[in-house]
C-alpha atoms as a PDB file:
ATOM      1  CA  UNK A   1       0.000   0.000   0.000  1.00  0.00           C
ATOM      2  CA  UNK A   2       1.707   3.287  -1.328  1.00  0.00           C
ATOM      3  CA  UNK A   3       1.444   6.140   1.490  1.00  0.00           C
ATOM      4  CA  UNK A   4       1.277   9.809   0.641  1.00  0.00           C
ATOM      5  CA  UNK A   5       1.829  12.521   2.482  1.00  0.00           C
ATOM      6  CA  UNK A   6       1.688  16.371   1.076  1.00  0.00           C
ATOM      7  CA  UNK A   7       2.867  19.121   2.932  1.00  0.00           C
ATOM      8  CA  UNK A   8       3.647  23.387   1.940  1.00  0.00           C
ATOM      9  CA  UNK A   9       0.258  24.490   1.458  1.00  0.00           C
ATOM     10  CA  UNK A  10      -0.484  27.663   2.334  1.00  0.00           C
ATOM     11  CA  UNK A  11      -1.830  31.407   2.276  1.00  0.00           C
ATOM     12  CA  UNK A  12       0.035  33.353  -0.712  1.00  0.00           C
ATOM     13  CA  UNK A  13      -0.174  36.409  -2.462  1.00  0.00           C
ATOM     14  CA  UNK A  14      -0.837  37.217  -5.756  1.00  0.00           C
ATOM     15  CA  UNK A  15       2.204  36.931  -7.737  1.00  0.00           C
ATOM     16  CA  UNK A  16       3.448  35.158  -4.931  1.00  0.00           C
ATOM     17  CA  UNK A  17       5.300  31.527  -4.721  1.00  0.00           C
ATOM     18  CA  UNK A  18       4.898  28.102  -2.719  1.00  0.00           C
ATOM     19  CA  UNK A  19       6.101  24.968  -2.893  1.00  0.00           C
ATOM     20  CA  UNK A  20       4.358  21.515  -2.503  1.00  0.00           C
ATOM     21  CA  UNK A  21       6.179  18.368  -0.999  1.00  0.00           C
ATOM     22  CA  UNK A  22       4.941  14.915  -1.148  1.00  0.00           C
ATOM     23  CA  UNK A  23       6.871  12.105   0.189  1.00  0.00           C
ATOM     24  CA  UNK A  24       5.848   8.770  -0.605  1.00  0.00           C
ATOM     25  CA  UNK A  25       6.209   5.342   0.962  1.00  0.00           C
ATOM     26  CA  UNK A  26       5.350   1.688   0.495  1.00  0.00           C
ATOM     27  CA  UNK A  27       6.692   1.302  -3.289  1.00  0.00           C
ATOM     28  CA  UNK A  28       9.642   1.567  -5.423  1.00  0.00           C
ATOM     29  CA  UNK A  29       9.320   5.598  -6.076  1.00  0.00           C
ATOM     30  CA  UNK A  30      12.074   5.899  -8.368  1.00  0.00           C
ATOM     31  CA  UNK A  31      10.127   3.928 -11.117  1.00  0.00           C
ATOM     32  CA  UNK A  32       6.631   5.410  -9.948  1.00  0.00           C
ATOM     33  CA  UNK A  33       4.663   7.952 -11.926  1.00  0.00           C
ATOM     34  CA  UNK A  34       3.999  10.937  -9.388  1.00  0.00           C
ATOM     35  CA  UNK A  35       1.236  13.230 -10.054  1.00  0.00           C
ATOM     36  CA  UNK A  36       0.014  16.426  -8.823  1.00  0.00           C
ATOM     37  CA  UNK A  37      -3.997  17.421  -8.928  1.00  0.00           C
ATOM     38  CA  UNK A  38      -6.238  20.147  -7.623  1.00  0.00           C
ATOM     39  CA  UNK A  39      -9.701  20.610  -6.645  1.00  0.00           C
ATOM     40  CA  UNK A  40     -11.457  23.759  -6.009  1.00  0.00           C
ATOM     41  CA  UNK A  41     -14.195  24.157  -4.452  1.00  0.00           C
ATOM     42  CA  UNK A  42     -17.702  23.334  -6.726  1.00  0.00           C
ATOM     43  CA  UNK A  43     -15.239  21.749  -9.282  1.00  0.00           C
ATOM     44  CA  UNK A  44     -13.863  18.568 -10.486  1.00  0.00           C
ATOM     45  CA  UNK A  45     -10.337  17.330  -9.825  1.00  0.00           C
ATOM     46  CA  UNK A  46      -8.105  18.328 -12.127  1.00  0.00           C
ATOM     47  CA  UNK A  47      -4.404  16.875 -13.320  1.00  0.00           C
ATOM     48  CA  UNK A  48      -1.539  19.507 -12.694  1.00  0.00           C
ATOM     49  CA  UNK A  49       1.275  17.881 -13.582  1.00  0.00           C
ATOM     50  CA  UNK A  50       2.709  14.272 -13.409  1.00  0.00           C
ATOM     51  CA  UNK A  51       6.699  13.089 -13.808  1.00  0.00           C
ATOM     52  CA  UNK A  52       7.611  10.103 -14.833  1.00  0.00           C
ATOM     53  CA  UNK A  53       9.988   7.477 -13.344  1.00  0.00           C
ATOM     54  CA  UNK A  54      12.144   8.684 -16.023  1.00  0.00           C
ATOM     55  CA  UNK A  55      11.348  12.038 -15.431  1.00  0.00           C
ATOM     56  CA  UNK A  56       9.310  13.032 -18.198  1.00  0.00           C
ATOM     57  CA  UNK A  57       7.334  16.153 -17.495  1.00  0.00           C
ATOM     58  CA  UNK A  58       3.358  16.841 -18.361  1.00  0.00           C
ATOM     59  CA  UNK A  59       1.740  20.196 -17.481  1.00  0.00           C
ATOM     60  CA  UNK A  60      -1.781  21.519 -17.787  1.00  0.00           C
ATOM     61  CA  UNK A  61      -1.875  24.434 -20.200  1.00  0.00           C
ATOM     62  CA  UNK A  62      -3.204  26.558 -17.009  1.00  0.00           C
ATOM     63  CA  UNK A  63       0.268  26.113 -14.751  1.00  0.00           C
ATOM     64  CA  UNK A  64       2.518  25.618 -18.324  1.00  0.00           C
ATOM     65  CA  UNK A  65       5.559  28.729 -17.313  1.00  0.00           C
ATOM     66  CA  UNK A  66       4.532  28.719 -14.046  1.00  0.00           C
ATOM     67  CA  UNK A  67       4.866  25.639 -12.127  1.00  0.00           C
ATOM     68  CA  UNK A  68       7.769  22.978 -12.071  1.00  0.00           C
ATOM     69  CA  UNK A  69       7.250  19.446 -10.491  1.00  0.00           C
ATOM     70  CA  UNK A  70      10.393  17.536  -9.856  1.00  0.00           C
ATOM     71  CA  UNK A  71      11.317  14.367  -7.822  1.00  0.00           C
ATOM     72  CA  UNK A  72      13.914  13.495  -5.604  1.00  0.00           C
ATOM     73  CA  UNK A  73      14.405   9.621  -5.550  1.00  0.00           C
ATOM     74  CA  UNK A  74      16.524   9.379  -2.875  1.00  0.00           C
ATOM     75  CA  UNK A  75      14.092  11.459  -0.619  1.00  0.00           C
ATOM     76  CA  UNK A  76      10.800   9.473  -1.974  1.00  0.00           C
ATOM     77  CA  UNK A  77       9.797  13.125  -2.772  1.00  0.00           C
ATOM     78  CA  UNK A  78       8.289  14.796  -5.595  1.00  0.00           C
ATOM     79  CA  UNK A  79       7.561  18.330  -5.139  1.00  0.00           C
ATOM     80  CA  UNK A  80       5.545  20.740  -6.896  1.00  0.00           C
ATOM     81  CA  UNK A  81       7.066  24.469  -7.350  1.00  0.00           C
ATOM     82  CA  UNK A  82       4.588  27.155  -7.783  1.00  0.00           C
ATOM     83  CA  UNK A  83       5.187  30.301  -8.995  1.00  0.00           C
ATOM     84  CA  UNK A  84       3.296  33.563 -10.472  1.00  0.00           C
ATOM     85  CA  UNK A  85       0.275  32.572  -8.436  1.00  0.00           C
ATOM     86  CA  UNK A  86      -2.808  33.541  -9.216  1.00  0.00           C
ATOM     87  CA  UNK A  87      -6.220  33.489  -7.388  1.00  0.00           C
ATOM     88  CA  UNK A  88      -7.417  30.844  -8.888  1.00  0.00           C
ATOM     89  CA  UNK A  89      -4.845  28.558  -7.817  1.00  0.00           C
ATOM     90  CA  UNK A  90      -6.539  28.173  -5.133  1.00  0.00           C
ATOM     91  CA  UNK A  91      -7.427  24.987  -4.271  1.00  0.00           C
ATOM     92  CA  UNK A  92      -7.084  21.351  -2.279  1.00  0.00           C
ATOM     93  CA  UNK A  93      -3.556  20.105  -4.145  1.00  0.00           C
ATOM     94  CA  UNK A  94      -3.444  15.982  -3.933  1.00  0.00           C
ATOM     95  CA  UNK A  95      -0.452  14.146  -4.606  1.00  0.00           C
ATOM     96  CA  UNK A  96      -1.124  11.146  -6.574  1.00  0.00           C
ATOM     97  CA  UNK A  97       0.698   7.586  -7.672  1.00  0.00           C
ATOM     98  CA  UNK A  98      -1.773   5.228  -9.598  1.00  0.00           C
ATOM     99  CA  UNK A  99      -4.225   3.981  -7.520  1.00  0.00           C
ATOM    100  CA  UNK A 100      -2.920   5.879  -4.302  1.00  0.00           C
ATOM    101  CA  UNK A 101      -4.230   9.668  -2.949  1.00  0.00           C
ATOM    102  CA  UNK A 102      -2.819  11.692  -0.226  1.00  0.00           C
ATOM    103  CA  UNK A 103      -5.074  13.460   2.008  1.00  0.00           C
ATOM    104  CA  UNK A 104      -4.353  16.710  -0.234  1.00  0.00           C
ATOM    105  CA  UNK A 105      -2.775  20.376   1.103  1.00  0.00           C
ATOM    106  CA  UNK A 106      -4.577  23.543   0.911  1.00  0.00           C
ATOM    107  CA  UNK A 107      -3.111  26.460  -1.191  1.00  0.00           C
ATOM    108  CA  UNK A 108      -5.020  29.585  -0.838  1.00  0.00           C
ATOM    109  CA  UNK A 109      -4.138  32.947  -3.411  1.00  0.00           C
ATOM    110  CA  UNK A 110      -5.070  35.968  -1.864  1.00  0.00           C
ATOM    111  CA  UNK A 111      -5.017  39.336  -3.691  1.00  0.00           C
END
Protein backbone atom coordinates (compact mmCIF):
# COMPACT_ATOMS: atom_id res chain seq x y z
CA UNK A 1 0.00 0.00 0.00
CA UNK A 2 1.71 3.29 -1.33
CA UNK A 3 1.44 6.14 1.49
CA UNK A 4 1.28 9.81 0.64
CA UNK A 5 1.83 12.52 2.48
CA UNK A 6 1.69 16.37 1.08
CA UNK A 7 2.87 19.12 2.93
CA UNK A 8 3.65 23.39 1.94
CA UNK A 9 0.26 24.49 1.46
CA UNK A 10 -0.48 27.66 2.33
CA UNK A 11 -1.83 31.41 2.28
CA UNK A 12 0.04 33.35 -0.71
CA UNK A 13 -0.17 36.41 -2.46
CA UNK A 14 -0.84 37.22 -5.76
CA UNK A 15 2.20 36.93 -7.74
CA UNK A 16 3.45 35.16 -4.93
CA UNK A 17 5.30 31.53 -4.72
CA UNK A 18 4.90 28.10 -2.72
CA UNK A 19 6.10 24.97 -2.89
CA UNK A 20 4.36 21.51 -2.50
CA UNK A 21 6.18 18.37 -1.00
CA UNK A 22 4.94 14.92 -1.15
CA UNK A 23 6.87 12.10 0.19
CA UNK A 24 5.85 8.77 -0.61
CA UNK A 25 6.21 5.34 0.96
CA UNK A 26 5.35 1.69 0.50
CA UNK A 27 6.69 1.30 -3.29
CA UNK A 28 9.64 1.57 -5.42
CA UNK A 29 9.32 5.60 -6.08
CA UNK A 30 12.07 5.90 -8.37
CA UNK A 31 10.13 3.93 -11.12
CA UNK A 32 6.63 5.41 -9.95
CA UNK A 33 4.66 7.95 -11.93
CA UNK A 34 4.00 10.94 -9.39
CA UNK A 35 1.24 13.23 -10.05
CA UNK A 36 0.01 16.43 -8.82
CA UNK A 37 -4.00 17.42 -8.93
CA UNK A 38 -6.24 20.15 -7.62
CA UNK A 39 -9.70 20.61 -6.64
CA UNK A 40 -11.46 23.76 -6.01
CA UNK A 41 -14.19 24.16 -4.45
CA UNK A 42 -17.70 23.33 -6.73
CA UNK A 43 -15.24 21.75 -9.28
CA UNK A 44 -13.86 18.57 -10.49
CA UNK A 45 -10.34 17.33 -9.83
CA UNK A 46 -8.11 18.33 -12.13
CA UNK A 47 -4.40 16.88 -13.32
CA UNK A 48 -1.54 19.51 -12.69
CA UNK A 49 1.27 17.88 -13.58
CA UNK A 50 2.71 14.27 -13.41
CA UNK A 51 6.70 13.09 -13.81
CA UNK A 52 7.61 10.10 -14.83
CA UNK A 53 9.99 7.48 -13.34
CA UNK A 54 12.14 8.68 -16.02
CA UNK A 55 11.35 12.04 -15.43
CA UNK A 56 9.31 13.03 -18.20
CA UNK A 57 7.33 16.15 -17.49
CA UNK A 58 3.36 16.84 -18.36
CA UNK A 59 1.74 20.20 -17.48
CA UNK A 60 -1.78 21.52 -17.79
CA UNK A 61 -1.88 24.43 -20.20
CA UNK A 62 -3.20 26.56 -17.01
CA UNK A 63 0.27 26.11 -14.75
CA UNK A 64 2.52 25.62 -18.32
CA UNK A 65 5.56 28.73 -17.31
CA UNK A 66 4.53 28.72 -14.05
CA UNK A 67 4.87 25.64 -12.13
CA UNK A 68 7.77 22.98 -12.07
CA UNK A 69 7.25 19.45 -10.49
CA UNK A 70 10.39 17.54 -9.86
CA UNK A 71 11.32 14.37 -7.82
CA UNK A 72 13.91 13.49 -5.60
CA UNK A 73 14.41 9.62 -5.55
CA UNK A 74 16.52 9.38 -2.87
CA UNK A 75 14.09 11.46 -0.62
CA UNK A 76 10.80 9.47 -1.97
CA UNK A 77 9.80 13.13 -2.77
CA UNK A 78 8.29 14.80 -5.59
CA UNK A 79 7.56 18.33 -5.14
CA UNK A 80 5.55 20.74 -6.90
CA UNK A 81 7.07 24.47 -7.35
CA UNK A 82 4.59 27.15 -7.78
CA UNK A 83 5.19 30.30 -9.00
CA UNK A 84 3.30 33.56 -10.47
CA UNK A 85 0.28 32.57 -8.44
CA UNK A 86 -2.81 33.54 -9.22
CA UNK A 87 -6.22 33.49 -7.39
CA UNK A 88 -7.42 30.84 -8.89
CA UNK A 89 -4.85 28.56 -7.82
CA UNK A 90 -6.54 28.17 -5.13
CA UNK A 91 -7.43 24.99 -4.27
CA UNK A 92 -7.08 21.35 -2.28
CA UNK A 93 -3.56 20.11 -4.14
CA UNK A 94 -3.44 15.98 -3.93
CA UNK A 95 -0.45 14.15 -4.61
CA UNK A 96 -1.12 11.15 -6.57
CA UNK A 97 0.70 7.59 -7.67
CA UNK A 98 -1.77 5.23 -9.60
CA UNK A 99 -4.23 3.98 -7.52
CA UNK A 100 -2.92 5.88 -4.30
CA UNK A 101 -4.23 9.67 -2.95
CA UNK A 102 -2.82 11.69 -0.23
CA UNK A 103 -5.07 13.46 2.01
CA UNK A 104 -4.35 16.71 -0.23
CA UNK A 105 -2.78 20.38 1.10
CA UNK A 106 -4.58 23.54 0.91
CA UNK A 107 -3.11 26.46 -1.19
CA UNK A 108 -5.02 29.58 -0.84
CA UNK A 109 -4.14 32.95 -3.41
CA UNK A 110 -5.07 35.97 -1.86
CA UNK A 111 -5.02 39.34 -3.69
Amino acid sequence: QVQLVESGGGLAQVGGSLRLSCVASGSIFSKDRMGWYRQAPGKQRELVARVSGGGETYYADFVKGRFIIYRDNAKNTVYLQMNSLKPEDTAVYYCNSYESWGRGTQVTVSS
